[in-house]
C-alpha atoms as a PDB file:
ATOM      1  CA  UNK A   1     104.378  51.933  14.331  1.00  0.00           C
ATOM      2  CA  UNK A   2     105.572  52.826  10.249  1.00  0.00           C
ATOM      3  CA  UNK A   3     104.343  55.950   9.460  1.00  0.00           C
ATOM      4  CA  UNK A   4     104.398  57.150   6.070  1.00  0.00           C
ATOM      5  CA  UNK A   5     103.016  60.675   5.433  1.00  0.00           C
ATOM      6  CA  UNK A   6     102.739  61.668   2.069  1.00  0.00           C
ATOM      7  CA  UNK A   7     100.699  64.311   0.298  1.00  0.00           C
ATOM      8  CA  UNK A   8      97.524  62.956  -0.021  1.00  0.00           C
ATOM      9  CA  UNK A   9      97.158  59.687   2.175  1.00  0.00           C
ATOM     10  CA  UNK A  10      99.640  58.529   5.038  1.00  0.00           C
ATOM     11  CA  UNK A  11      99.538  55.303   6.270  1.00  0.00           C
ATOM     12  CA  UNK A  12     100.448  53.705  10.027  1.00  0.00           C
ATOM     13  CA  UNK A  13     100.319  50.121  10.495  1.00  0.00           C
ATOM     14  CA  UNK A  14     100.399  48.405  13.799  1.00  0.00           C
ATOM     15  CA  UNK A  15      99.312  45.309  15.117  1.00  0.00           C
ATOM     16  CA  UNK A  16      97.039  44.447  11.740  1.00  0.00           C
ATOM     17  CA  UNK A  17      95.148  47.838  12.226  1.00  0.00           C
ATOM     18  CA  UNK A  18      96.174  49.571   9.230  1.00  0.00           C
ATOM     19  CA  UNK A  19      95.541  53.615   9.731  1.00  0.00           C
ATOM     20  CA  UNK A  20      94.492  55.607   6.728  1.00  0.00           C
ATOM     21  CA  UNK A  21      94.841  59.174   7.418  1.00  0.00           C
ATOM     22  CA  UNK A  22      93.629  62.475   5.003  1.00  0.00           C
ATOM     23  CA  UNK A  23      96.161  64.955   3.679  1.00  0.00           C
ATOM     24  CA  UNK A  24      95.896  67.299   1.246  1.00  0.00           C
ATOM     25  CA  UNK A  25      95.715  70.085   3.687  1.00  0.00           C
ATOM     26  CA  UNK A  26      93.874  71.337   6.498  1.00  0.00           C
ATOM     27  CA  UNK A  27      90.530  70.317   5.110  1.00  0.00           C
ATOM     28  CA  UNK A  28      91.374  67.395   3.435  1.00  0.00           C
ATOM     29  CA  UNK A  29      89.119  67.819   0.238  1.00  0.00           C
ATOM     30  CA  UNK A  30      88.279  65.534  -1.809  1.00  0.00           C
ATOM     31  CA  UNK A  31      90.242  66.088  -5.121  1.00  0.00           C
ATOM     32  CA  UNK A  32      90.195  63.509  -7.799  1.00  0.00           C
ATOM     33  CA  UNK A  33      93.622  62.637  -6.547  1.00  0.00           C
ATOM     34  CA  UNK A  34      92.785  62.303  -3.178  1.00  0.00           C
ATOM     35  CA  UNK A  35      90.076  60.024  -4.221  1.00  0.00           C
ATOM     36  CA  UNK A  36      93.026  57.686  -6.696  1.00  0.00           C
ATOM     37  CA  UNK A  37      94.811  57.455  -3.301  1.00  0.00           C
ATOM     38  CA  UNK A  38      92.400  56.192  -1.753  1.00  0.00           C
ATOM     39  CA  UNK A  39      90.993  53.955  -3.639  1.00  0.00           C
ATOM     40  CA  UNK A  40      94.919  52.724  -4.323  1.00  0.00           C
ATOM     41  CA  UNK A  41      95.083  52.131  -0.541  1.00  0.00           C
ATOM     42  CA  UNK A  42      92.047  50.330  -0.073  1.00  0.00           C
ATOM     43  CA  UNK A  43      92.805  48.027  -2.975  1.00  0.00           C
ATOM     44  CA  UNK A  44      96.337  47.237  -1.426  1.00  0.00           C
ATOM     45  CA  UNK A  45      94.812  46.837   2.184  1.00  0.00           C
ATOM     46  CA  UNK A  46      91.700  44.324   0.809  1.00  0.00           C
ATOM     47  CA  UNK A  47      94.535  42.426  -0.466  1.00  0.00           C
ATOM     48  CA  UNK A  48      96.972  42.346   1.706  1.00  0.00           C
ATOM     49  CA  UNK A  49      96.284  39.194   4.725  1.00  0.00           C
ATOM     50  CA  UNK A  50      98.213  41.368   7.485  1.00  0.00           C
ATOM     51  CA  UNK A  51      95.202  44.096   7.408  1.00  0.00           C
ATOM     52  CA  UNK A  52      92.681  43.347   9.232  1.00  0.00           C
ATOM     53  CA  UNK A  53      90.694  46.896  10.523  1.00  0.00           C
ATOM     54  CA  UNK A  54      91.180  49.915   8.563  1.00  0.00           C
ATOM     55  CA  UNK A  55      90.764  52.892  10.366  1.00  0.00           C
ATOM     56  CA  UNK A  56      90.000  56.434   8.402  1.00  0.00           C
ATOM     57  CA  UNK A  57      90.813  59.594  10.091  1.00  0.00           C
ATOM     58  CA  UNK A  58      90.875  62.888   9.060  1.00  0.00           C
ATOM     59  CA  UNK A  59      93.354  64.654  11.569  1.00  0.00           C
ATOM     60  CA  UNK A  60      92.022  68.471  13.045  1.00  0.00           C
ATOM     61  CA  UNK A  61      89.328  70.779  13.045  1.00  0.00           C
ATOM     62  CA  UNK A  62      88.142  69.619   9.257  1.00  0.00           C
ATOM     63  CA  UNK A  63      87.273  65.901   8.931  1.00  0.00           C
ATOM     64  CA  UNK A  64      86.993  65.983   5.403  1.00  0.00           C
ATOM     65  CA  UNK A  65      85.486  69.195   3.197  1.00  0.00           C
ATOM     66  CA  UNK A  66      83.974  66.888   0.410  1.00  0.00           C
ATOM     67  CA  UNK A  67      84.793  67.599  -2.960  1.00  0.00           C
ATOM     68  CA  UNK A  68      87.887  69.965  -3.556  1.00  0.00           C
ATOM     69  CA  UNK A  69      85.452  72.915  -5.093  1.00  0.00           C
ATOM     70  CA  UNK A  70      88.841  74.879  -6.340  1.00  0.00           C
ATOM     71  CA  UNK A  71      89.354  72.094  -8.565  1.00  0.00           C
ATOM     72  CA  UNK A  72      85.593  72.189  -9.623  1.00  0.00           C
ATOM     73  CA  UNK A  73      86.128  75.761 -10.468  1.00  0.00           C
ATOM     74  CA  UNK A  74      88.932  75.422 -12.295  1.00  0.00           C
ATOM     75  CA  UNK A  75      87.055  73.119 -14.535  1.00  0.00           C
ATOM     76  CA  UNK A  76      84.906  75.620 -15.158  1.00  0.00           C
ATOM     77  CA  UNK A  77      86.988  77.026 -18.127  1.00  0.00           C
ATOM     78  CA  UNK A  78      87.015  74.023 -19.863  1.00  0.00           C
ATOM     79  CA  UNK A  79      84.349  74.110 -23.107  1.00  0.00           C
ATOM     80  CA  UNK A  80      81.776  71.971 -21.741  1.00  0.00           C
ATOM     81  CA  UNK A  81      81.946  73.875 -18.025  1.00  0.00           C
ATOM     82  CA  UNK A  82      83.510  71.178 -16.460  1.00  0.00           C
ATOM     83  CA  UNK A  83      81.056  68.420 -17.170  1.00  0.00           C
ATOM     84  CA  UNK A  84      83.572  65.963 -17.899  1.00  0.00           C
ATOM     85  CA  UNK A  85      85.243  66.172 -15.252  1.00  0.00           C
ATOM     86  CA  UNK A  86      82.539  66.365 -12.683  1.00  0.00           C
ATOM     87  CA  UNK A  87      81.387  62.565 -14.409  1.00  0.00           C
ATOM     88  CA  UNK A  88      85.007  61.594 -13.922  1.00  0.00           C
ATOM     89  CA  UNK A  89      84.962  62.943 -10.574  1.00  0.00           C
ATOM     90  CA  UNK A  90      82.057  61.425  -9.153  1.00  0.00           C
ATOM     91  CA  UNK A  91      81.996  57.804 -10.952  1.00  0.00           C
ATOM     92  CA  UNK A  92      85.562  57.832  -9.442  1.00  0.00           C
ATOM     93  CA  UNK A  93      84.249  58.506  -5.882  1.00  0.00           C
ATOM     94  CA  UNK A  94      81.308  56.615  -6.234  1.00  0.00           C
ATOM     95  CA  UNK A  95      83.683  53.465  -7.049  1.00  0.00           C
ATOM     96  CA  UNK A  96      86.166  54.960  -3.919  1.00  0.00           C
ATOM     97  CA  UNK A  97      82.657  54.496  -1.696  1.00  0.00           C
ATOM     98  CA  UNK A  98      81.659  51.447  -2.768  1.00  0.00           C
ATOM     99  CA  UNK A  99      85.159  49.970  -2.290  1.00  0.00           C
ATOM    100  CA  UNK A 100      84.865  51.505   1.793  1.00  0.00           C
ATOM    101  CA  UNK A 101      81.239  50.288   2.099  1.00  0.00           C
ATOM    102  CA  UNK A 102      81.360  46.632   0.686  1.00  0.00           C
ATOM    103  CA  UNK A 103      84.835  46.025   2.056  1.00  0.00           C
ATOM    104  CA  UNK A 104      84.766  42.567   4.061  1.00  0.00           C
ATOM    105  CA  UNK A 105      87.492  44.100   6.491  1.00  0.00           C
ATOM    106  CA  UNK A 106      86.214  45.845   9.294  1.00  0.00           C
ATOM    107  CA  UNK A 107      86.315  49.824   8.652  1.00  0.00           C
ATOM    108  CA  UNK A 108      86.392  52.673  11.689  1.00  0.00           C
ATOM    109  CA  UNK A 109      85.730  56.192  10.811  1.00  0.00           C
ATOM    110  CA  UNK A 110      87.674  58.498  13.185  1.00  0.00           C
ATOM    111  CA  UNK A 111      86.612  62.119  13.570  1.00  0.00           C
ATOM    112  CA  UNK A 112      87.614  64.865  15.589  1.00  0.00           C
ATOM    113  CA  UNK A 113      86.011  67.842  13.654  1.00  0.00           C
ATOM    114  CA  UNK A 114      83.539  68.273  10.982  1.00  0.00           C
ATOM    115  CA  UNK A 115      82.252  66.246   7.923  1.00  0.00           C
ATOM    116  CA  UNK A 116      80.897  67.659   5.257  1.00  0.00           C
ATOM    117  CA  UNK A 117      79.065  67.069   2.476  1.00  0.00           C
ATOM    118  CA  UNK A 118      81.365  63.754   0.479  1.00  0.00           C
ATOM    119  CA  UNK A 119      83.410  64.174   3.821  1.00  0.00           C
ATOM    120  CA  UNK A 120      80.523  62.751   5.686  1.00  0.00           C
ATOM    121  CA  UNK A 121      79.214  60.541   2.596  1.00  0.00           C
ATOM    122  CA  UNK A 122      83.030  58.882   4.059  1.00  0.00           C
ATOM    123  CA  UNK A 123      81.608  58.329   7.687  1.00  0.00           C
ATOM    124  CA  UNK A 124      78.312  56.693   6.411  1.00  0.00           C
ATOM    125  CA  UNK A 125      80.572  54.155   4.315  1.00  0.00           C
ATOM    126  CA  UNK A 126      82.467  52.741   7.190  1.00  0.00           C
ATOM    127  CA  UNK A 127      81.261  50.369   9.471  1.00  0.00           C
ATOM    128  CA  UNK A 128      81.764  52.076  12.736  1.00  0.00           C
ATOM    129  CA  UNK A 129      82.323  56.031  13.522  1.00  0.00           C
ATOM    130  CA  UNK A 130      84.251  57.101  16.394  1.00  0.00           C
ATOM    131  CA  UNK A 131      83.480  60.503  17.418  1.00  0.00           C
ATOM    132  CA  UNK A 132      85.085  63.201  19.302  1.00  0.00           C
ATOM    133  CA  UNK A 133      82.488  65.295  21.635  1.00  0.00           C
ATOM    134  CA  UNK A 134      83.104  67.974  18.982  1.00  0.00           C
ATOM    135  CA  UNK A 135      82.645  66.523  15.715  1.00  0.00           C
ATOM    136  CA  UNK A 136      79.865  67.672  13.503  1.00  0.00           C
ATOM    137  CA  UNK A 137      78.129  66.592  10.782  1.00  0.00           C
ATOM    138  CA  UNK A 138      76.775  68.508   7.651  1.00  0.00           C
ATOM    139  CA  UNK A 139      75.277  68.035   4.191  1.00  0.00           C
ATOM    140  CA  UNK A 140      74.997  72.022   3.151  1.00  0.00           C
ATOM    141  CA  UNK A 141      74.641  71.470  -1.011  1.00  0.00           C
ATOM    142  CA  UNK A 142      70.844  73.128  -0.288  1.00  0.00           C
ATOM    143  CA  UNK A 143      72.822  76.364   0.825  1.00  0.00           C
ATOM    144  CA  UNK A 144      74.865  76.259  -2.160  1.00  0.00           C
ATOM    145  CA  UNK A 145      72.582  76.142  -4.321  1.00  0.00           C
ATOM    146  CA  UNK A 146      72.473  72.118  -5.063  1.00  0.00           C
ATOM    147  CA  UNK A 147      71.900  69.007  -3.102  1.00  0.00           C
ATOM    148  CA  UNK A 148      74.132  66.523  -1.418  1.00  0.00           C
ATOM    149  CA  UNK A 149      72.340  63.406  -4.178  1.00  0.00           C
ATOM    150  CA  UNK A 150      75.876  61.302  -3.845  1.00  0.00           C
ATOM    151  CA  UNK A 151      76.054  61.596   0.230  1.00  0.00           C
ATOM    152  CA  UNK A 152      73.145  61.055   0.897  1.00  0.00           C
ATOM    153  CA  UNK A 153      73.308  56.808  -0.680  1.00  0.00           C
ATOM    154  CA  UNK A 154      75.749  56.301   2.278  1.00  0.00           C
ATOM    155  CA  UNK A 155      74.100  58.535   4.626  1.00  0.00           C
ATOM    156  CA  UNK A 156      70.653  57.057   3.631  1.00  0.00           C
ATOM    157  CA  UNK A 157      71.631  53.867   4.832  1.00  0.00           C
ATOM    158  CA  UNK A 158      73.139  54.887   8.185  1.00  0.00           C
ATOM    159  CA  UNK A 159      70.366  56.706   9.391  1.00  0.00           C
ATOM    160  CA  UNK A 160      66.378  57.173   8.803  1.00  0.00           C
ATOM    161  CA  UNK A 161      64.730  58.830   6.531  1.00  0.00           C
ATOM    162  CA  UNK A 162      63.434  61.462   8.919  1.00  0.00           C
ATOM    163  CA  UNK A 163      67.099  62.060   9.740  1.00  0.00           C
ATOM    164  CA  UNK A 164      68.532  61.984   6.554  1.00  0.00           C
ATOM    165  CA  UNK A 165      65.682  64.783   5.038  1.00  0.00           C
ATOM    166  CA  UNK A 166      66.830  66.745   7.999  1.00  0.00           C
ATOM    167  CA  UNK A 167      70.075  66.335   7.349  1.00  0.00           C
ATOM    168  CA  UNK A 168      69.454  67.314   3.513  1.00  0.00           C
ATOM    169  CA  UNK A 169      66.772  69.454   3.879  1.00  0.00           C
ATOM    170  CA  UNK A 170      68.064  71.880   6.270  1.00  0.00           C
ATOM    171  CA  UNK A 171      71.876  72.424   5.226  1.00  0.00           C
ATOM    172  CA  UNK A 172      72.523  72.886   9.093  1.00  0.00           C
ATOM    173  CA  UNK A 173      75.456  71.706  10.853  1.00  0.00           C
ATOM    174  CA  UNK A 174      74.363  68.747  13.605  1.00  0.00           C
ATOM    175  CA  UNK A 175      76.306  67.692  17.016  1.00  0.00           C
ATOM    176  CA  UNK A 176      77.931  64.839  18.184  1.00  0.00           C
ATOM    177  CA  UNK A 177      74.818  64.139  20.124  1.00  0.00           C
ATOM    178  CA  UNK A 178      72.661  64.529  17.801  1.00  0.00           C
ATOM    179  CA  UNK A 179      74.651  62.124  15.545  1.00  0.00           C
ATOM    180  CA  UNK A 180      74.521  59.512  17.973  1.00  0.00           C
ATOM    181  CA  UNK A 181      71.093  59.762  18.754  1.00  0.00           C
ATOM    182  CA  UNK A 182      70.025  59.383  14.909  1.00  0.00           C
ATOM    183  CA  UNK A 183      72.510  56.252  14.471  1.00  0.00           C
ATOM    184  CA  UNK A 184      75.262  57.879  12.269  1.00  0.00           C
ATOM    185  CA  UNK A 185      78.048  57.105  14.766  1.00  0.00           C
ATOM    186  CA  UNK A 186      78.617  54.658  17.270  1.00  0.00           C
ATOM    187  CA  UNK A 187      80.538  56.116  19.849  1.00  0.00           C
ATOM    188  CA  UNK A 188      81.369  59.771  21.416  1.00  0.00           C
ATOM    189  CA  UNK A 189      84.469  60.542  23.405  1.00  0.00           C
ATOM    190  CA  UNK A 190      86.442  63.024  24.948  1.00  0.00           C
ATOM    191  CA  UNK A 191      88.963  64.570  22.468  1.00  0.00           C
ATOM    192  CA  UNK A 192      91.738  63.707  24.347  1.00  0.00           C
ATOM    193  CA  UNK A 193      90.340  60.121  24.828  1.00  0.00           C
ATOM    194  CA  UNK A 194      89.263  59.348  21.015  1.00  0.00           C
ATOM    195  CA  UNK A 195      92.209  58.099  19.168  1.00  0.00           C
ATOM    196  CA  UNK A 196      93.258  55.417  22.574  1.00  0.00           C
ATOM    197  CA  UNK A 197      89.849  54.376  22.390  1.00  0.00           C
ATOM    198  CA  UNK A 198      89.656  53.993  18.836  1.00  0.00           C
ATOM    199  CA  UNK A 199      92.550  52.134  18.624  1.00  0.00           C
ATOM    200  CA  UNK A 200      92.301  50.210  21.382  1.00  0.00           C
ATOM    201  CA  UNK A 201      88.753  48.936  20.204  1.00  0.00           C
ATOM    202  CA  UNK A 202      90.687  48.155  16.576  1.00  0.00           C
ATOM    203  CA  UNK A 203      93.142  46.200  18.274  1.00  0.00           C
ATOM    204  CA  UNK A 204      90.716  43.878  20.026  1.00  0.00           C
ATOM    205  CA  UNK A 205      88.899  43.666  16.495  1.00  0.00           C
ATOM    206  CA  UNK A 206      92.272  42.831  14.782  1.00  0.00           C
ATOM    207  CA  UNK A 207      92.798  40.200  17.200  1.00  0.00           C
ATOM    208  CA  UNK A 208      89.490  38.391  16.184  1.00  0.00           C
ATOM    209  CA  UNK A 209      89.879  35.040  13.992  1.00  0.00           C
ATOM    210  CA  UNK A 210      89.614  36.869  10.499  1.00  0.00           C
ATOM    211  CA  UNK A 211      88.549  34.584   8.355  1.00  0.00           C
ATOM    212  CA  UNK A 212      84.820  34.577  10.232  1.00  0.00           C
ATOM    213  CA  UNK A 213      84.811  38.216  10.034  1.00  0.00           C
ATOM    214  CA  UNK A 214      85.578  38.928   6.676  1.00  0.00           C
ATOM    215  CA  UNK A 215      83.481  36.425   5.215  1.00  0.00           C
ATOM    216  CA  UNK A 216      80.594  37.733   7.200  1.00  0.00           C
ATOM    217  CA  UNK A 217      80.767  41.256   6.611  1.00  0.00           C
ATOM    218  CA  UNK A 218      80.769  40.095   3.497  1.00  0.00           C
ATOM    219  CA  UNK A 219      77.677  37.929   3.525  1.00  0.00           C
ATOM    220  CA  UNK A 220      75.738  40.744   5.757  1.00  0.00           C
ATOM    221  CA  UNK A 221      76.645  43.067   2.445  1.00  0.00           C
ATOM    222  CA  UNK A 222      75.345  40.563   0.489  1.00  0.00           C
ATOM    223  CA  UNK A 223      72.024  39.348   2.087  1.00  0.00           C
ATOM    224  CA  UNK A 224      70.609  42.804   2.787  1.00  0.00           C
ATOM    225  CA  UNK A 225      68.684  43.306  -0.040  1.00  0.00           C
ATOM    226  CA  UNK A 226      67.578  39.527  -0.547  1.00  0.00           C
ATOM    227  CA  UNK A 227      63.885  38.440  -0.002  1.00  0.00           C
ATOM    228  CA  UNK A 228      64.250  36.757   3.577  1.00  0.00           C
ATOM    229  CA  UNK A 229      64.289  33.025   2.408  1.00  0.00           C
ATOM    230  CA  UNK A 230      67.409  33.990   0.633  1.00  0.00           C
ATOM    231  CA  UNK A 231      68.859  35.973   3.349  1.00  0.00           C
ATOM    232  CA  UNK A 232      68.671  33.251   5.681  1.00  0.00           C
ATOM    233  CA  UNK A 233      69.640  30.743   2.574  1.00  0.00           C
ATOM    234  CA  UNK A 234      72.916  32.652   1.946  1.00  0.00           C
ATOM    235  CA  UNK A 235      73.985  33.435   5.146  1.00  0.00           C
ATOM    236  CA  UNK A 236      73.212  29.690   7.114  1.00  0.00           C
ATOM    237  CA  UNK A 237      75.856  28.569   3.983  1.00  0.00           C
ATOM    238  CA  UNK A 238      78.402  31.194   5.676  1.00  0.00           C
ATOM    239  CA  UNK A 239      77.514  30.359   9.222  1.00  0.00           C
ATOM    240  CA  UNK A 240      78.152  26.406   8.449  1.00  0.00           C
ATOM    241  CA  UNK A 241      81.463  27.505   7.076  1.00  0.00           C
ATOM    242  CA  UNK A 242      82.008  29.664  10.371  1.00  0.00           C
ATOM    243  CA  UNK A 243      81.515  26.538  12.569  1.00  0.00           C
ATOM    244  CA  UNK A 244      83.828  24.459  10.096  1.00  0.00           C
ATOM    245  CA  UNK A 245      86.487  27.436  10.712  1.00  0.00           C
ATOM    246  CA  UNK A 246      89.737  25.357  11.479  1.00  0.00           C
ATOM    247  CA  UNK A 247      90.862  28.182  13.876  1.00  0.00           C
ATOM    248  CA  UNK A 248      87.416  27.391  15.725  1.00  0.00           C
ATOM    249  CA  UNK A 249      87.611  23.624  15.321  1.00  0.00           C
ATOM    250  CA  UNK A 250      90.982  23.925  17.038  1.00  0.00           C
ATOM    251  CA  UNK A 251      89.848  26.448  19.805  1.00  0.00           C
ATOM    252  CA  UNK A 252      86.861  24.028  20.341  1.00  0.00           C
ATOM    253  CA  UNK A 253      89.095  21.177  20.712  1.00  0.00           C
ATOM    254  CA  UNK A 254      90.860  22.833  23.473  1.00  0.00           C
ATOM    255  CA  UNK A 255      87.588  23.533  25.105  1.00  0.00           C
ATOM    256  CA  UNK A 256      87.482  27.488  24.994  1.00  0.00           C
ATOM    257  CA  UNK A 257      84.212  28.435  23.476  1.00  0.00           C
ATOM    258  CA  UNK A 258      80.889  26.984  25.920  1.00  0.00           C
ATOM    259  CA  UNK A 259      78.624  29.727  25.341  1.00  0.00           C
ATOM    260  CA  UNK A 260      75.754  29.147  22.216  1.00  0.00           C
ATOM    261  CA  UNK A 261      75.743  31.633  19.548  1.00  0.00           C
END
């Protein structure tokens, strides 16, 4: 595997899993250049054809922080207290989440520690999360004073409402457990066990006839909020295409698939 670590994003690549992980420091906040980085990474990895799972990981005992509040601070000083900023800040990540939510490649969230606040906003964008047994989750703006508004559109559509208000409403930091249990992550491992299993279930994915996949993520984004006639309008279009596939034509030819779908 290429490994490049710079300050704010490194990137591995192996075997069309393309690995995305946090710098910036130990709590990997999320600055308004962290958030430029990624967005410049997903943008590369949506076009480039030899991607096909992107995996996000924040390395340690800190996921991701959320926003960099040093730089908010800062901003403080300026003559409108920081308002510009903050608008620059959070139309940047809102485009950074949307680009992670609506991307048509697969997307794994990796966590070891805790997510917080935008830093869990992250998790509820990607498709799957893969969870040590002691990550934890958090939205604490009610302890600070505010509300986690911008977290909770991802969360919000991870988990239900009774779990998201808890979530929001309490400012309390929630378990592995409990985070499986409530739908916001898929799978809990061992520490030592998380990034073999993550990759090895990335690997497999890679490995799946991407054309299919991509367009179907895609059309699942799409038909969501369609009245049903639509739904099934738009996405009987993609499955005709999916059985038209020549990658499945050709399998079928050969006799490999026998089971209906």
């Amino acid at each position: 595997m290429t490994i490049q670590q710079p300050e704010l994003v490194g990137q591995g690549r192996e075997a069309g899993v393309l690995t995305l992980t946090l710098g910036g420091g130990k709590a990997h906040p999320l600055s308004l250049k962290m958030i430029g980085a990624l967005q410049a990474a997903l943008d590369s990895a949506l076009n480039d054809a030899e991607v096909r799972v992107i995996v996000v990981h924040g390395p340690g005992p800190i996921f991701c922080a959320g926003h960099d509040l040093k730089e908010i601070a800062r901003h403080r000083a300026d003559a409108d207290h920081g308002a510009a900023f903050l608008r620059e800040l959070f139309d940047a990540c809102a485009r950074m989440m949307t680009t992670l939510a609506e991307a048509p490649k697969p997307t794994i969230a990796m966590v070891e520690g805790i997510a917080t606040a935008a830093g869990l906003q992250m998790v509820a964008a990607c498709d799957l999360a893969f969870v040590a047994e002691g990550a934890r989750f958090q939205l604490p703006g009610v302890n600070n004073g505010g509300f986690c508004s911008t977290p909770a559109v991802a969360v919000s559509r991870a988990v239900s409402r009774k779990h998201l208000m808890e979530l929001l409403l309490s400012g309390e930091v929630f378990g592995a457990d409990w985070a499986l249990n409530a739908g916001l992550v898929n799978r809990v491992f061992p520490a030592a066990a998380l990034e073999v299993e993550t990759r090895a279930f990335a690997t497999t994915l890679a490995g799946r006839n991407p054309g299919p996949v991509q367009r179907g993520i895609a059309t699942l984004n799409a038909q969501a909020g369609l009245p049903l006639a639509e739904a099934y309008a738009v996405s009987g279009e993609t499955m005709l295409g999916h059985f038209m596939d020549p990658a499945r034509v050709e399998q079928e030819s050969k006799g490999r698939f026998a089971a209906s779908e």
